[in-house]
C-alpha atoms as a PDB file:
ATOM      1  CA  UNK A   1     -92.438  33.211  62.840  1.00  0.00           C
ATOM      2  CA  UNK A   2     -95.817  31.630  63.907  1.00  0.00           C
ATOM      3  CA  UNK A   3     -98.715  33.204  62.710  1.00  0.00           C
ATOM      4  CA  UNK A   4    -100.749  35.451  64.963  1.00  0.00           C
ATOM      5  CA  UNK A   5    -103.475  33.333  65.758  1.00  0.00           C
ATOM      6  CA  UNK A   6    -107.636  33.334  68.285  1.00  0.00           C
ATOM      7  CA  UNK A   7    -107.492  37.033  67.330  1.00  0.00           C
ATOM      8  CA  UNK A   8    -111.078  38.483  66.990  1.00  0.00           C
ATOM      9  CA  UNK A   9    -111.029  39.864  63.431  1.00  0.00           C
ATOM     10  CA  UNK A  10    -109.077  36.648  62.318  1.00  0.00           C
ATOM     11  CA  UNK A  11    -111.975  34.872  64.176  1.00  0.00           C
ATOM     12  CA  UNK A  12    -114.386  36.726  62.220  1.00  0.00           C
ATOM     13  CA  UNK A  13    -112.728  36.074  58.897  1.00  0.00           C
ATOM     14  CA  UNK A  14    -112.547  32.739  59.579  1.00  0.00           C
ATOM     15  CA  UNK A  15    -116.642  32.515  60.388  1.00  0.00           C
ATOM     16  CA  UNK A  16    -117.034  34.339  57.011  1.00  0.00           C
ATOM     17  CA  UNK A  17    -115.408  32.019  55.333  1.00  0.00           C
ATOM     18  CA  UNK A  18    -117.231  29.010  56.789  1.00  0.00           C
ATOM     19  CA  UNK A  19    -120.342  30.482  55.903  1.00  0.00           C
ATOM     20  CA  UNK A  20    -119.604  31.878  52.467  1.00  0.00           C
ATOM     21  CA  UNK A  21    -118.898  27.579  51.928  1.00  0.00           C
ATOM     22  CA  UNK A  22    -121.770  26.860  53.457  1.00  0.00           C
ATOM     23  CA  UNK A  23    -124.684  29.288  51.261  1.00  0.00           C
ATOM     24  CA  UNK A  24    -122.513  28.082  48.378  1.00  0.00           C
ATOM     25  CA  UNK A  25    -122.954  24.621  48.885  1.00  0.00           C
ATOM     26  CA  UNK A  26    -126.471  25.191  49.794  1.00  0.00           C
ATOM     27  CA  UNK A  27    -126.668  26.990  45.808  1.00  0.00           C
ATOM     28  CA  UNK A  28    -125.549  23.748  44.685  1.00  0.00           C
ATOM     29  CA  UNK A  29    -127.660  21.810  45.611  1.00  0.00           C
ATOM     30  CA  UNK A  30    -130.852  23.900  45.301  1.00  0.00           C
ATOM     31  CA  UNK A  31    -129.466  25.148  41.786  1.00  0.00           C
ATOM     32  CA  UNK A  32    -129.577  20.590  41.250  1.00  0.00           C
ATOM     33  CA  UNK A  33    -132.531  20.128  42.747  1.00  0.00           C
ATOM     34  CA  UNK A  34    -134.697  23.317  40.723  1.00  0.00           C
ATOM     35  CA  UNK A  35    -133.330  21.740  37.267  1.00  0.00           C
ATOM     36  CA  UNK A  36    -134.172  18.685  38.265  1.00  0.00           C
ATOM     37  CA  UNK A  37    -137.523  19.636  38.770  1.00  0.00           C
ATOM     38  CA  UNK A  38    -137.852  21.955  36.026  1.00  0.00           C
ATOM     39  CA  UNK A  39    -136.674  18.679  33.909  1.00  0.00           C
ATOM     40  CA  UNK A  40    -139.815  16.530  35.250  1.00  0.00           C
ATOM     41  CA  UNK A  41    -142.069  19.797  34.791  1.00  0.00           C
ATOM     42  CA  UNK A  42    -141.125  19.906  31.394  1.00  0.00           C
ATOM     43  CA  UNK A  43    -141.622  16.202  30.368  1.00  0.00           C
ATOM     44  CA  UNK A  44    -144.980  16.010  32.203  1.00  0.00           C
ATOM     45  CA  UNK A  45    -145.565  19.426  29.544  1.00  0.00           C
ATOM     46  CA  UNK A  46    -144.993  17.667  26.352  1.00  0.00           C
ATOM     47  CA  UNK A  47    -147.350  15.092  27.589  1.00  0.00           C
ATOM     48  CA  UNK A  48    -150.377  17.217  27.726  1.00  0.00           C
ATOM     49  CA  UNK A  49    -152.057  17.032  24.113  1.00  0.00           C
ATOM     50  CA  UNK A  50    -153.479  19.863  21.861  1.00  0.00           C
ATOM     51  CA  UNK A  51    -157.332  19.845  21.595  1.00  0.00           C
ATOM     52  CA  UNK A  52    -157.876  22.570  18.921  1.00  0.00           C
ATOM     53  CA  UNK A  53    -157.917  20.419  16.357  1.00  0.00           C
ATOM     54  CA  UNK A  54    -160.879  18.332  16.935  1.00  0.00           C
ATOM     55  CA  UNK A  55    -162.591  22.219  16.334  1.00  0.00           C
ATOM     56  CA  UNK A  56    -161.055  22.555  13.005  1.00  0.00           C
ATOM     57  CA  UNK A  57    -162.383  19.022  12.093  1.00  0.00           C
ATOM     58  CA  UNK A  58    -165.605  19.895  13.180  1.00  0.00           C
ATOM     59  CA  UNK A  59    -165.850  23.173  10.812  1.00  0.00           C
ATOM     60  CA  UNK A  60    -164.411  21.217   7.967  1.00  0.00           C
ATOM     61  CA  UNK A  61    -167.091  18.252   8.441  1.00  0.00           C
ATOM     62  CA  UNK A  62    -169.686  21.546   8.428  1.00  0.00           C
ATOM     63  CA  UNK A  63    -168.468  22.557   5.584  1.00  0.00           C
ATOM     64  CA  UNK A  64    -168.658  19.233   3.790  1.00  0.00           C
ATOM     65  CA  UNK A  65    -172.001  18.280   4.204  1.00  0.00           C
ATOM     66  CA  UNK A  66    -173.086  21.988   3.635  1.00  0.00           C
ATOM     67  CA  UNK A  67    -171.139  21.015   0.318  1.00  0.00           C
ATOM     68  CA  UNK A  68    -173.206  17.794  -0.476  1.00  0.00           C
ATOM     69  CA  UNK A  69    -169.707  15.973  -0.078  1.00  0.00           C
ATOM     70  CA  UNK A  70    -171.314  13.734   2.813  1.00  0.00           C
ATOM     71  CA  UNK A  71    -174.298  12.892   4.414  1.00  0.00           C
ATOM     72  CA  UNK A  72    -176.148  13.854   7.532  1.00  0.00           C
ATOM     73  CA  UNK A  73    -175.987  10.252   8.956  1.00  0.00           C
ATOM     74  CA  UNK A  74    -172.036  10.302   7.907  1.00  0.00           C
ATOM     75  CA  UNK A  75    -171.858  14.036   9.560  1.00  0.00           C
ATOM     76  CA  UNK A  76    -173.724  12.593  12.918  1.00  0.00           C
ATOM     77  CA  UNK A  77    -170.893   9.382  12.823  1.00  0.00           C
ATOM     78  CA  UNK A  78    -167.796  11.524  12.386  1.00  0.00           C
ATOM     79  CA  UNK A  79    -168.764  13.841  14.972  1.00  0.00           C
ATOM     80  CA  UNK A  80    -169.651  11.166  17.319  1.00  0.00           C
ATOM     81  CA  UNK A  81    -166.138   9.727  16.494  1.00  0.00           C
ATOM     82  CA  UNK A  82    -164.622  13.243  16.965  1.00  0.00           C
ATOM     83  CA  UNK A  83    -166.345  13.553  20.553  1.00  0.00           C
ATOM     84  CA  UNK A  84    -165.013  10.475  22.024  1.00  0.00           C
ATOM     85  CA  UNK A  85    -161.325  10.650  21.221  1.00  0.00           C
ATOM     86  CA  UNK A  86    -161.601  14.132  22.090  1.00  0.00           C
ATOM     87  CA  UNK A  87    -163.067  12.995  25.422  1.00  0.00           C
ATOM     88  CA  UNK A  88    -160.011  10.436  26.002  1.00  0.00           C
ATOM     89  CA  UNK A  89    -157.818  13.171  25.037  1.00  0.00           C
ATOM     90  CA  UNK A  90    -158.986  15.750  27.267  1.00  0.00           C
ATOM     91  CA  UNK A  91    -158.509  13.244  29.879  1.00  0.00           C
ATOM     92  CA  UNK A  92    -154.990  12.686  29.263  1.00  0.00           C
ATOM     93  CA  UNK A  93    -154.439  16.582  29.652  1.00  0.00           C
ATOM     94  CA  UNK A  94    -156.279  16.876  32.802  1.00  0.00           C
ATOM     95  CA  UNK A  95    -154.278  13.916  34.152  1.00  0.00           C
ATOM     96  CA  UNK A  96    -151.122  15.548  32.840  1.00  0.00           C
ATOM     97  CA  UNK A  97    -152.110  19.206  34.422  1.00  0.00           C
ATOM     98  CA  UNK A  98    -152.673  17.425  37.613  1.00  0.00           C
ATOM     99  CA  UNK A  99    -148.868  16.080  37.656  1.00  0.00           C
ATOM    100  CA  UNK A 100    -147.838  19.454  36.822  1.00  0.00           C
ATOM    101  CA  UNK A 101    -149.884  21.075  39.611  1.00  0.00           C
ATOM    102  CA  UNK A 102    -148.122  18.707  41.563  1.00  0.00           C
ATOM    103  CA  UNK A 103    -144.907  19.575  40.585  1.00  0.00           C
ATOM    104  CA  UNK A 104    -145.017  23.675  40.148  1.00  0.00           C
ATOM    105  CA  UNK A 105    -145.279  24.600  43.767  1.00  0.00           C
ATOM    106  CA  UNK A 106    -142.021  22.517  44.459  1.00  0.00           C
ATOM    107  CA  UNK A 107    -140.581  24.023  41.982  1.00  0.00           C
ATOM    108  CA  UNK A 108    -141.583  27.344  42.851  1.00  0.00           C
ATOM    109  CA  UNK A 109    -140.238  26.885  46.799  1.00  0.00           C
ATOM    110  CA  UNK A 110    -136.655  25.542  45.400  1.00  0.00           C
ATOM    111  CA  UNK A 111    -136.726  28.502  43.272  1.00  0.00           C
ATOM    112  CA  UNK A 112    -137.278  31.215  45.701  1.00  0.00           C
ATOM    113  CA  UNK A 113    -134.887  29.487  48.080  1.00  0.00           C
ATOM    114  CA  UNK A 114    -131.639  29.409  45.306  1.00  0.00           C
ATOM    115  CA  UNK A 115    -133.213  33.307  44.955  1.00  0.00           C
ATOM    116  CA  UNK A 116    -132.346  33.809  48.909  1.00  0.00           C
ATOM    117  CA  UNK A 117    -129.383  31.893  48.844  1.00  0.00           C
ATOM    118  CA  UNK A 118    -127.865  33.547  46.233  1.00  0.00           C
ATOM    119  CA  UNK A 119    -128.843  37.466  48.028  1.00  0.00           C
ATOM    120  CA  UNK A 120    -127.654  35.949  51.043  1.00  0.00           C
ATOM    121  CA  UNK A 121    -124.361  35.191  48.801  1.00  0.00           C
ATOM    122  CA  UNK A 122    -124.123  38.235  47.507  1.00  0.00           C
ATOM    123  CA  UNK A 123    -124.303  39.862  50.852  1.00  0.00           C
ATOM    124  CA  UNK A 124    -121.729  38.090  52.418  1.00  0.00           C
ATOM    125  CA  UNK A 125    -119.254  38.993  49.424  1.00  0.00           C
ATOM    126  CA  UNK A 126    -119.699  42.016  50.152  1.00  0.00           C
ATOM    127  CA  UNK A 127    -118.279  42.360  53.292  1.00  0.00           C
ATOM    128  CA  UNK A 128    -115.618  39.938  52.553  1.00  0.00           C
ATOM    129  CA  UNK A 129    -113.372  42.080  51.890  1.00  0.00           C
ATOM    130  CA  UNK A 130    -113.572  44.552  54.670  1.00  0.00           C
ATOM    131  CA  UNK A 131    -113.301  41.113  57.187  1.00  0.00           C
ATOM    132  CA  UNK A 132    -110.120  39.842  55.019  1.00  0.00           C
ATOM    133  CA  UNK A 133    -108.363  43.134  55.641  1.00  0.00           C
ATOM    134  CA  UNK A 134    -109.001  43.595  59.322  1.00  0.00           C
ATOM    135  CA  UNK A 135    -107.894  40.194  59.637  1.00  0.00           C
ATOM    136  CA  UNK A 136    -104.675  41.358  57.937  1.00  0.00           C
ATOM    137  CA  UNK A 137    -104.103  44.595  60.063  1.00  0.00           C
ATOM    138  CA  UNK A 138    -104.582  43.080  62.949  1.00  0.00           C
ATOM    139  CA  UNK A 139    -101.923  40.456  62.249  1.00  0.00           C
ATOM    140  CA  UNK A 140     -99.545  42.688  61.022  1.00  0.00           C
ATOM    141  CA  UNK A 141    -100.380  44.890  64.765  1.00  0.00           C
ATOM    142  CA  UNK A 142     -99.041  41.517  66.234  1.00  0.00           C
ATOM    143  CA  UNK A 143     -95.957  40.636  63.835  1.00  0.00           C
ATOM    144  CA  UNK A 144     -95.778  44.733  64.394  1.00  0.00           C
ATOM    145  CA  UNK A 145     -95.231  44.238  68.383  1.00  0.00           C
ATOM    146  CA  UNK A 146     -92.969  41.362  67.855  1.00  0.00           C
ATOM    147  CA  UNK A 147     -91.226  43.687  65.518  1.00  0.00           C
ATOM    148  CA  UNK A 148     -90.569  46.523  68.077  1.00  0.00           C
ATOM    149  CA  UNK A 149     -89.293  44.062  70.815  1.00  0.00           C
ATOM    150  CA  UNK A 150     -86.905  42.274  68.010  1.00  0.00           C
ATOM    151  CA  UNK A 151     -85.636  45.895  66.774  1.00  0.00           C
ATOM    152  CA  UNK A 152     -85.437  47.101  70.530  1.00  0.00           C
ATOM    153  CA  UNK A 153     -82.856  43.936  71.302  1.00  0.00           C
ATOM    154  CA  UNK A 154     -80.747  44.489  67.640  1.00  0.00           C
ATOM    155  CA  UNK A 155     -80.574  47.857  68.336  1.00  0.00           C
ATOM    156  CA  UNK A 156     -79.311  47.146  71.691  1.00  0.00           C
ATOM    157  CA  UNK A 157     -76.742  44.233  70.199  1.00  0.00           C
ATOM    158  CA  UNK A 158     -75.617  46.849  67.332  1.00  0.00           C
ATOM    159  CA  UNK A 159     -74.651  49.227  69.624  1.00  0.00           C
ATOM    160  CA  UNK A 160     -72.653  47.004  71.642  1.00  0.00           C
ATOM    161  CA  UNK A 161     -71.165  45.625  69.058  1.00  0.00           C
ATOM    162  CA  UNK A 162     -69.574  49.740  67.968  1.00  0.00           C
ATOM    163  CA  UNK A 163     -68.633  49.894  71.267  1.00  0.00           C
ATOM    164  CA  UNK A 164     -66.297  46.459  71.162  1.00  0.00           C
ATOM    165  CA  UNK A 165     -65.205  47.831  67.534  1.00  0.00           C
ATOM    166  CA  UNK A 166     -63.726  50.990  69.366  1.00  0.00           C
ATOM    167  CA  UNK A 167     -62.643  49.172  72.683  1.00  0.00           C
ATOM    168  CA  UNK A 168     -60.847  47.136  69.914  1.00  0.00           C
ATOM    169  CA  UNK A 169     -59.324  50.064  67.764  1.00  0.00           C
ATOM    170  CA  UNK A 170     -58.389  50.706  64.426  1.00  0.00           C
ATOM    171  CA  UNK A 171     -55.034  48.969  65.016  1.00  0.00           C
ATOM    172  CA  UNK A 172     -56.073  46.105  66.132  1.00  0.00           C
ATOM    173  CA  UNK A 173     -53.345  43.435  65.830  1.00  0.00           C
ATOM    174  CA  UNK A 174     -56.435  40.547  66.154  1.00  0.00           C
ATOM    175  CA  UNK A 175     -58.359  41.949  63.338  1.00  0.00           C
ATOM    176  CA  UNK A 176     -60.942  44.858  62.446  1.00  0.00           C
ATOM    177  CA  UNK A 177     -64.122  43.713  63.149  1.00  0.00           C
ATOM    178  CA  UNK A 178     -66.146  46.950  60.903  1.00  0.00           C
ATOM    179  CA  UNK A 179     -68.520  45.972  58.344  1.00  0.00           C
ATOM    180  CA  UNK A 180     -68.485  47.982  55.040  1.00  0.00           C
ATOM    181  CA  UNK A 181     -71.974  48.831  55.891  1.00  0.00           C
ATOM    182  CA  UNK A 182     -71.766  49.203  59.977  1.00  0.00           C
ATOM    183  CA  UNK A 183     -73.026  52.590  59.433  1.00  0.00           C
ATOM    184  CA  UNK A 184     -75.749  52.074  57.442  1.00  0.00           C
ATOM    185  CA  UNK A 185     -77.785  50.237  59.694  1.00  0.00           C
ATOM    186  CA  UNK A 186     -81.295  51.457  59.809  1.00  0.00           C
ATOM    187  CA  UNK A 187     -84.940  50.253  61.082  1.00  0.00           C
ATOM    188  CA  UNK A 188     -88.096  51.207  59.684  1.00  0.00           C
ATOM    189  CA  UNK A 189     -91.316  52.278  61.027  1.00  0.00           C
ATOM    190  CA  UNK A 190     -94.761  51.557  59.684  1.00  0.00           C
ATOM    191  CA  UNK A 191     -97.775  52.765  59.484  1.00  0.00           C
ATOM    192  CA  UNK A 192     -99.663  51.063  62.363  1.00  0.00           C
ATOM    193  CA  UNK A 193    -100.933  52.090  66.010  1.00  0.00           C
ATOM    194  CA  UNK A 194     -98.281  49.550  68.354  1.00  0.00           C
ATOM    195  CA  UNK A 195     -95.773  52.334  66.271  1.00  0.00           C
ATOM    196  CA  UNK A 196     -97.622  55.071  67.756  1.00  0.00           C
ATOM    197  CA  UNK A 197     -95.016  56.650  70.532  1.00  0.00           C
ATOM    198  CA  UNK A 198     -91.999  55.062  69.009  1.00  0.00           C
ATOM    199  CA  UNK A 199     -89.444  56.330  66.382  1.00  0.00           C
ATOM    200  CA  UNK A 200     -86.940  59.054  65.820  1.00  0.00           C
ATOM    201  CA  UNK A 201     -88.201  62.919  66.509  1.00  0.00           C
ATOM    202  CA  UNK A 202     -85.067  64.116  64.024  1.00  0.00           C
ATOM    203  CA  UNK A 203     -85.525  61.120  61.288  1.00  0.00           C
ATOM    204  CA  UNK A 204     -89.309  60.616  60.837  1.00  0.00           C
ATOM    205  CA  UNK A 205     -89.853  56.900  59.822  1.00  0.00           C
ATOM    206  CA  UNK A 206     -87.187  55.611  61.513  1.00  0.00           C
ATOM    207  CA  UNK A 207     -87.230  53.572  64.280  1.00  0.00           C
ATOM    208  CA  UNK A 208     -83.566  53.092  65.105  1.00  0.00           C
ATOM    209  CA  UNK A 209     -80.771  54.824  62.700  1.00  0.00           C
ATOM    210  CA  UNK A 210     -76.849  54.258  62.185  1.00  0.00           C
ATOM    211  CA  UNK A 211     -77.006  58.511  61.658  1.00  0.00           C
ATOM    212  CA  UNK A 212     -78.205  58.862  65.585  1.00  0.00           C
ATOM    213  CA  UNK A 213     -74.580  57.783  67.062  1.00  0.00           C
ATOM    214  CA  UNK A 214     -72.977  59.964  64.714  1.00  0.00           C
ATOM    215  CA  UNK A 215     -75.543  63.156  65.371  1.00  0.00           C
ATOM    216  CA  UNK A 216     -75.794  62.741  69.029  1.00  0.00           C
ATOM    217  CA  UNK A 217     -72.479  62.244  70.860  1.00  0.00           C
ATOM    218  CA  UNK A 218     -74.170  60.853  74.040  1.00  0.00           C
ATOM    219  CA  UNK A 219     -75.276  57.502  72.444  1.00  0.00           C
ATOM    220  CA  UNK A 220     -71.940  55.808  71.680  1.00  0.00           C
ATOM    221  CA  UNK A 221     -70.108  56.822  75.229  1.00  0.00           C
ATOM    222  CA  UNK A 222     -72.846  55.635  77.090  1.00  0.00           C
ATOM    223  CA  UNK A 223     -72.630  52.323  74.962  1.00  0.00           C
ATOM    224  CA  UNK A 224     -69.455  51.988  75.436  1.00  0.00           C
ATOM    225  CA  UNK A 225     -69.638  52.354  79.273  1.00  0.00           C
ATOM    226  CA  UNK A 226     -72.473  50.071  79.950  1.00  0.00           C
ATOM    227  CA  UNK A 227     -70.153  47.362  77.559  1.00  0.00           C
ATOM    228  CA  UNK A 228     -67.404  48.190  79.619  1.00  0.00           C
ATOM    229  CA  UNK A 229     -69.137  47.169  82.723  1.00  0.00           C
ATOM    230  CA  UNK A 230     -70.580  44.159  81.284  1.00  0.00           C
ATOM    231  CA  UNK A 231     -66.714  43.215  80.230  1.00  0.00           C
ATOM    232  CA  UNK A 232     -65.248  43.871  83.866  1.00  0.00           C
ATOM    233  CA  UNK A 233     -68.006  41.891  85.263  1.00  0.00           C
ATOM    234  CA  UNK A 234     -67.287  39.341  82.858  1.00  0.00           C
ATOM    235  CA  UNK A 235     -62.901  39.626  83.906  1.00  0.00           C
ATOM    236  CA  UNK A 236     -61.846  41.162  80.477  1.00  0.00           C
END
């Protein structure tokens, strides 16, 4: 049986779907593209020196000459010394800060993007499962009508075919044509609204029951009439 298909909820599943691939690709590549940057961000970091140590050599150079261990002219040398390679290293840090200003508010975009992304992700799970099971009601509604039509016609075939058991008799000298379980033939209702209206008032759940011919004496004669006319018409 072909599925039931250009029905609006299975339409709307189907968009759902499509766009549940789509944030999650878009997470992909945002989630590549923030570590990526957080990997440059973080090598441009170890560039930047420390500086607090030219302090410390400062307070122990203090201390030294305070301790007669060198001399003023030594004192004025080392601290000149100290000033310039703390003036080339404080320009390595600035130029280092710079690339990481340069990087951060990148970094910080991509980052509240994947943030949206994934909200926007978690929002559309959400109602995924509502959408997947209208999609599923609403075929089973279909296969449901299709049903009702198909047990309508067996119904009507099963009937006829009682009627040309008893036109044929128990003595039949061709052969008996009853099936162990010819009277256990039953049809099912479900719980759907094309079912609304149909079924059997005495057998709840049913939609056509083997227990209705024997219960109601009407059904079987007027079978057996309308195959009788069909088998005149026919020259039997």
């Amino acid at each position: 049986m072909k599925p039931a298909e250009n029905r609006p909820a299975l339409g709307d599943h189907i968009n759902h779907q499509k766009k549940l691939v789509t944030v999650r690709r878009l997470i992909t590549s945002l989630e590549e593209k923030v570590n990526e940057q957080a990997r440059i961000e973080g090598e441009i970091v170890t560039k930047i020196p420390f500086i607090n140590g030219f302090e410390t050599e400062l307070e122990d150079l203090a201390a030294q000459e305070l301790l007669g261990k060198i001399t003023s002219a030594e004192l004025k040398t080392r601290r000149e010394e100290i000033a310039k390679r703390r003036a080339a290293t404080e320009r390595t840090a600035a130029a280092a800060e710079r690339e990481v200003a340069a990087v951060r508010p990148a970094l910080s975009g991509l980052r509240r993007l994947l943030e949206e992304a994934q909200t926007e992700l978690k929002r559309l799970d959400e109602g995924t499962r509502d959408l997947r099971d209208a999609a599923l009601v609403e075929q089973a509604e279909a296969i449901g009508a299709e049903y009702l039509a198909a047990a309508g016609k067996t119904w009507d075939c099963y009937m006829q075919l009682r009627a040309l058991r008893d036109l044929l008799g128990d003595d039949t000298r061709e052969r008996e044509i009853s099936g162990i379980q010819m009277y256990s033939f039953v049809l099912p209702t479900f719980n759907l609204k094309c079912f609304e209206g149909h079924g059997l008032h005495n057998w709840p759940g049913f939609l056509f029951n083997a227990e209705l011919v024997a219960s109601d004496f009407r059904v079987l004669p007027i079978a057996r009439e309308a195959e009788y006319e069909r088998l005149r018409a026919l020259g039997i």
